[in-house]
N, C-alpha and C. Protein backbone atom coordinates (compact mmCIF):
# COMPACT_ATOMS: atom_id res chain seq x y z
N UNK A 1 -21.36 96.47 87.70
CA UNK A 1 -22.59 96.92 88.31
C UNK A 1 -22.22 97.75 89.54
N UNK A 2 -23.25 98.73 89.82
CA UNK A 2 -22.79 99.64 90.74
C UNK A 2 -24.14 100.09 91.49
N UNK A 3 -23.95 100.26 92.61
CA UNK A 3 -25.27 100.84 93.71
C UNK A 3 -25.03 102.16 93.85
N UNK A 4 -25.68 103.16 94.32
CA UNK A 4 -25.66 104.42 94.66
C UNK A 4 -26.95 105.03 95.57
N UNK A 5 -26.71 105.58 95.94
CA UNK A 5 -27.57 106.73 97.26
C UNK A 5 -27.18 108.11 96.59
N UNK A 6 -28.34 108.60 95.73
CA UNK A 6 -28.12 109.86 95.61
C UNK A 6 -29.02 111.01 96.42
N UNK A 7 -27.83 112.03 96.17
CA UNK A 7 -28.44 112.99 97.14
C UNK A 7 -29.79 113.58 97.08
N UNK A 8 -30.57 114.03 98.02
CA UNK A 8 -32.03 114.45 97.66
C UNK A 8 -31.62 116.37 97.01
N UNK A 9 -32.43 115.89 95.62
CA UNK A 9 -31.89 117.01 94.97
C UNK A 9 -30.91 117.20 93.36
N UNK A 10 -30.49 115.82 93.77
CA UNK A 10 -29.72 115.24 92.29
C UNK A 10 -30.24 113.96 91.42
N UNK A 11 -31.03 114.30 91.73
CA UNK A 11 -31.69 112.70 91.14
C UNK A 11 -32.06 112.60 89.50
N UNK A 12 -32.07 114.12 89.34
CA UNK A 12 -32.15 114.50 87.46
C UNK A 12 -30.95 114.90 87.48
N UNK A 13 -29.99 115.12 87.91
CA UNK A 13 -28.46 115.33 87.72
C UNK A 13 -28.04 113.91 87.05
N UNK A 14 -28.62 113.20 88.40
CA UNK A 14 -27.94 112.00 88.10
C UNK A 14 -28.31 110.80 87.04
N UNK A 15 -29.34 111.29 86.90
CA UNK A 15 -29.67 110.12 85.45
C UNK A 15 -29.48 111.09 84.57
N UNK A 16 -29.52 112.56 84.51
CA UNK A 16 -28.82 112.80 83.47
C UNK A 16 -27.50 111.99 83.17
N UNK A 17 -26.60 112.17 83.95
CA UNK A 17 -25.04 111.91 83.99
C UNK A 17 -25.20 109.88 83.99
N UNK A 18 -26.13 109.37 84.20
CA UNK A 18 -25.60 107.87 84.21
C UNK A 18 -26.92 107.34 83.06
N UNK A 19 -27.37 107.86 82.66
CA UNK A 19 -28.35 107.03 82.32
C UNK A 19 -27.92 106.97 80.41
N UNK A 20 -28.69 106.02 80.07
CA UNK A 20 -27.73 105.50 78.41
C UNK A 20 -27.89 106.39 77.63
N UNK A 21 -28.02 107.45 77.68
CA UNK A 21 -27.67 108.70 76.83
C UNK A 21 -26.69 109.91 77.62
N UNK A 22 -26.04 109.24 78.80
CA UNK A 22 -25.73 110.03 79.61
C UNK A 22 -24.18 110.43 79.11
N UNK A 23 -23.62 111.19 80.21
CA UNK A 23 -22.54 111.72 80.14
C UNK A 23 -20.98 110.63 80.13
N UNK A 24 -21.54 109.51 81.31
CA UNK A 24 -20.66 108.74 80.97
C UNK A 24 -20.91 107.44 79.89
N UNK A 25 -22.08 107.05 79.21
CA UNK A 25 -22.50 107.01 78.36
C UNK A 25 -21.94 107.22 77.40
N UNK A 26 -21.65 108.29 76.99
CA UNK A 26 -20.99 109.02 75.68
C UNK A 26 -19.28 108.90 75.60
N UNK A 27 -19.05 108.81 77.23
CA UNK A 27 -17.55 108.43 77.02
C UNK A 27 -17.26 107.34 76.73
N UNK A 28 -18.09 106.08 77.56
CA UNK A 28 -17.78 104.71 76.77
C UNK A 28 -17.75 104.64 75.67
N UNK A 29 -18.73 105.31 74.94
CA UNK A 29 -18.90 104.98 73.01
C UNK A 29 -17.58 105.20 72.52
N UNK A 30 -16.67 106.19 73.51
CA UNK A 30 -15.69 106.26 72.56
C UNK A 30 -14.91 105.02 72.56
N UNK A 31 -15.22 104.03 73.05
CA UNK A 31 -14.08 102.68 72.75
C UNK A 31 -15.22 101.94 72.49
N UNK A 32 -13.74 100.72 71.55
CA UNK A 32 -14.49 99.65 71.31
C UNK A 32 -14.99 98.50 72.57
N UNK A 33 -16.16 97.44 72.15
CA UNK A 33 -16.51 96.74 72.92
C UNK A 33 -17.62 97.25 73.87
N UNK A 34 -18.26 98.90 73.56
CA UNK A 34 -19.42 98.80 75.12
C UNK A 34 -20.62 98.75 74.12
N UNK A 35 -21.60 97.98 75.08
CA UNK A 35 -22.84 97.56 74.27
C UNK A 35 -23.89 98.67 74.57
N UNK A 36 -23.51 99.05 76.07
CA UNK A 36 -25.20 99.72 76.28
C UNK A 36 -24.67 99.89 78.04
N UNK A 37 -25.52 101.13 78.19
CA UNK A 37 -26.41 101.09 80.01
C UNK A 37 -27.32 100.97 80.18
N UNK A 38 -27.48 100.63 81.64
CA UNK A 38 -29.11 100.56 81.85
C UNK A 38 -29.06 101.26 83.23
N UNK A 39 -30.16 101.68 83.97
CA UNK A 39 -30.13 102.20 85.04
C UNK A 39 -31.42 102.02 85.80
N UNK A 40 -31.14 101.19 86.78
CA UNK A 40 -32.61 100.50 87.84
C UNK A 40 -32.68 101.49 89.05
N UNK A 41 -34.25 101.62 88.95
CA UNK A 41 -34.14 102.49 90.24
C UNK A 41 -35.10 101.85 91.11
N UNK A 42 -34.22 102.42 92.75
CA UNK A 42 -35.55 101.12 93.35
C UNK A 42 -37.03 101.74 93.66
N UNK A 43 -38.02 100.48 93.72
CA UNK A 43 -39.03 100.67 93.56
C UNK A 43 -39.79 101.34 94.91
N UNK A 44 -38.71 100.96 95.69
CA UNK A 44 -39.26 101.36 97.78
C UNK A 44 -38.32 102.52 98.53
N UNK A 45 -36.74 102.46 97.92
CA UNK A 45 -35.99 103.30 98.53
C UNK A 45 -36.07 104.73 97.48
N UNK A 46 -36.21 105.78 98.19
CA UNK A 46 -36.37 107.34 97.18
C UNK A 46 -34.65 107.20 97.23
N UNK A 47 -34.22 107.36 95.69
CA UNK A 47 -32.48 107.74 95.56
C UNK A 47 -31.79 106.88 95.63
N UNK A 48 -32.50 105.46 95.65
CA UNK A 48 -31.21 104.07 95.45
C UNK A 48 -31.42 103.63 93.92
N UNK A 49 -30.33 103.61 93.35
CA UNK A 49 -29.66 103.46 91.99
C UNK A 49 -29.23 102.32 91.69
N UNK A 50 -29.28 101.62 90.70
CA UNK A 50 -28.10 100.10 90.21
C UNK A 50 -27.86 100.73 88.80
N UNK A 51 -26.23 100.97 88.50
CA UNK A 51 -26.34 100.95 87.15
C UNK A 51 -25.15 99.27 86.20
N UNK A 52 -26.00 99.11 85.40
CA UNK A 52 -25.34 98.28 84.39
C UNK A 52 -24.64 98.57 83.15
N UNK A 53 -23.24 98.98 83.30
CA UNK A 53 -22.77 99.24 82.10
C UNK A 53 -22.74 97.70 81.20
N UNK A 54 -22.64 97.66 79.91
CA UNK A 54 -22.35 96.14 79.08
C UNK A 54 -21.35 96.86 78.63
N UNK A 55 -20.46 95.63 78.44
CA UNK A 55 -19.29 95.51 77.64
C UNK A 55 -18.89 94.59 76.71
N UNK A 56 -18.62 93.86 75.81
CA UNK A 56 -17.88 92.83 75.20
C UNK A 56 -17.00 91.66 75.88
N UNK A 57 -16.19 92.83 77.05
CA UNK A 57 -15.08 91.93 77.94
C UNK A 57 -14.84 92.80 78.88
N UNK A 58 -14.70 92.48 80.07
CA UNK A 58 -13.79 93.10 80.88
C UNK A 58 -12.79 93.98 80.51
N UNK A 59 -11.45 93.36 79.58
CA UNK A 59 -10.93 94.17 79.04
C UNK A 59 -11.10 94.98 78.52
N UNK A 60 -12.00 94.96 77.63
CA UNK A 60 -12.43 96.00 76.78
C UNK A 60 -12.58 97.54 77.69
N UNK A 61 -13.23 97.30 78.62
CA UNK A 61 -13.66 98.37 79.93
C UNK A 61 -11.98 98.57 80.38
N UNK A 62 -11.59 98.24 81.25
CA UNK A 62 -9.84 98.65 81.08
C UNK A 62 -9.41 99.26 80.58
N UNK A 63 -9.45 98.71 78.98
CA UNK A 63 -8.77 99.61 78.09
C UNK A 63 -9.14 100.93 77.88
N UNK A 64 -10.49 101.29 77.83
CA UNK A 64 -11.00 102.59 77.79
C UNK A 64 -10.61 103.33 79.05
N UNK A 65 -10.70 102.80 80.61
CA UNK A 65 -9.85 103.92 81.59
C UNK A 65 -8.35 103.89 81.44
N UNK A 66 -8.05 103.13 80.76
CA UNK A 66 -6.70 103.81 80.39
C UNK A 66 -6.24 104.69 79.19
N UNK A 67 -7.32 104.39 78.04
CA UNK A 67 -7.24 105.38 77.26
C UNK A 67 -8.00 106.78 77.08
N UNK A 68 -8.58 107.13 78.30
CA UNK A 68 -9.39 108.13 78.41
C UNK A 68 -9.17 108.29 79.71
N UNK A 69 -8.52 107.86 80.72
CA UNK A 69 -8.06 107.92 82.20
C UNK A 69 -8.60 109.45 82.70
N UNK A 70 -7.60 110.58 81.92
CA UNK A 70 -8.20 111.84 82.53
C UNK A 70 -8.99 112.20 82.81
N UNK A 71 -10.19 111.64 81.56
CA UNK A 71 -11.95 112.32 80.90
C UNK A 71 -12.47 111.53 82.50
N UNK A 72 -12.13 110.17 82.05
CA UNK A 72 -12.66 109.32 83.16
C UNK A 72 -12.75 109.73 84.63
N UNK A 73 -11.23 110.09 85.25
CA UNK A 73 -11.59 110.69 86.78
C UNK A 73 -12.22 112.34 86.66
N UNK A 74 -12.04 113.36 86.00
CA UNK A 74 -12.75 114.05 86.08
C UNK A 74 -14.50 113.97 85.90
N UNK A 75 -14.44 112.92 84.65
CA UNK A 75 -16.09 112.58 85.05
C UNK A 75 -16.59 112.44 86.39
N UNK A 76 -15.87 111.37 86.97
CA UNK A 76 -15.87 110.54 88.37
C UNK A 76 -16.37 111.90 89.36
N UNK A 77 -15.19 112.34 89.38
CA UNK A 77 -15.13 113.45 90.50
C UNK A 77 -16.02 114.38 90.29
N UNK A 78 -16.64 114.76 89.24
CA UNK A 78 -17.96 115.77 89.09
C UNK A 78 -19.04 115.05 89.80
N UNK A 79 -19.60 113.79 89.33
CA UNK A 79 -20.44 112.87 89.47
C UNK A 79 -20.98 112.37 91.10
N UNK A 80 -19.34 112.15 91.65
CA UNK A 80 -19.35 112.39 93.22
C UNK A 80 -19.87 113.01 93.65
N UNK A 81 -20.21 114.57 93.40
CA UNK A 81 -20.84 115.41 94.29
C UNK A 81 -22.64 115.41 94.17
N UNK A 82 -22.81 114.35 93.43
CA UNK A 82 -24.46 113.94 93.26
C UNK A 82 -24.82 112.50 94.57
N UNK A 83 -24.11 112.24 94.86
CA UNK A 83 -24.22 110.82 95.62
C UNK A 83 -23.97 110.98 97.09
N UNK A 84 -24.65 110.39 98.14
CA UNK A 84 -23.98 110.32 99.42
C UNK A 84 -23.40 108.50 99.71
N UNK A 85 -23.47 107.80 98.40
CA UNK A 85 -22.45 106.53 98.61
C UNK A 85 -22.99 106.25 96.60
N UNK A 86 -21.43 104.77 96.83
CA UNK A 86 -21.43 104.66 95.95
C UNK A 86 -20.62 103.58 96.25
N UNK A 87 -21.27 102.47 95.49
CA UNK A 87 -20.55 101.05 95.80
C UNK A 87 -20.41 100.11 94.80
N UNK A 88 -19.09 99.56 94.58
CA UNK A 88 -19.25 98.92 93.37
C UNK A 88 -19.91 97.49 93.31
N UNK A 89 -20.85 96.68 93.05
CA UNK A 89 -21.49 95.77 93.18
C UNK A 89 -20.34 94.29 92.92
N UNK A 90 -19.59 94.20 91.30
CA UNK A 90 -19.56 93.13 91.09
C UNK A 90 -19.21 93.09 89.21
N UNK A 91 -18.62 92.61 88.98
CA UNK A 91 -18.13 92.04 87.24
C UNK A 91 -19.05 90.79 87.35
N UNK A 92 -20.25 91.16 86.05
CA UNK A 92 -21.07 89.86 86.11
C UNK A 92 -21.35 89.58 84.70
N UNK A 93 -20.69 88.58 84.35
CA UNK A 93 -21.04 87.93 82.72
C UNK A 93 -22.80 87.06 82.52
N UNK A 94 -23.25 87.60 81.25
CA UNK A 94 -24.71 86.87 80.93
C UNK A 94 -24.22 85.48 80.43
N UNK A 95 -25.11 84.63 80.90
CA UNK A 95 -24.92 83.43 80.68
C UNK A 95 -25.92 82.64 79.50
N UNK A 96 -25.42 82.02 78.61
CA UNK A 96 -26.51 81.71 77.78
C UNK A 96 -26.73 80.31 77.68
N UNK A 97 -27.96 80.11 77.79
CA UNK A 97 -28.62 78.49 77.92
C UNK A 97 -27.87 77.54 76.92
């Protein structure tokens, strides 16, 4: 999970680029194990973001920045210039009753 402050001005940049048809979206599909994104926006702050990638495992996510490492930081580094922060929240597993 991840927070963000995007810039005023990128805010259709940026759900272009994060949201589950998005740009990084399409790179996860290329490995096994990702289920889905989601992308919360808040309801009071203009430009605060949470996104939820799913995965299978932790690993699974790993394995794809290492097997796509390049795609991955150049994504990154395009993506940067939409945000004035960006914070990583937390690895959080669903728990089932």
């Amino acid at each position: 999970m991840w927070s963000f402050e995007v810039k005023p001005g990128s805010i259709e940049a940026f759900e272009r680029a994060y949201g589950p048809a998005g740009d990084w979206a399409r790179l996860f599909r290329k490995a096994p194990g990702y289920k889905g994104t989601e992308v919360l926006q808040d309801v009071d702050t203009a430009g605060r973001y949470l996104t939820i990638d799913r995965w299978a495992s932790r690993e699974d996510f790993w394995r794809l920045r290492e097997a796509f490492r390049a795609e991955y930081m150049a994504l990154d580094a395009r993506c940067e210039t939409l945000t004035r922060s960006e914070q990583f929240v937390g690895d959080f597993e669903t728990k089932e009753s």
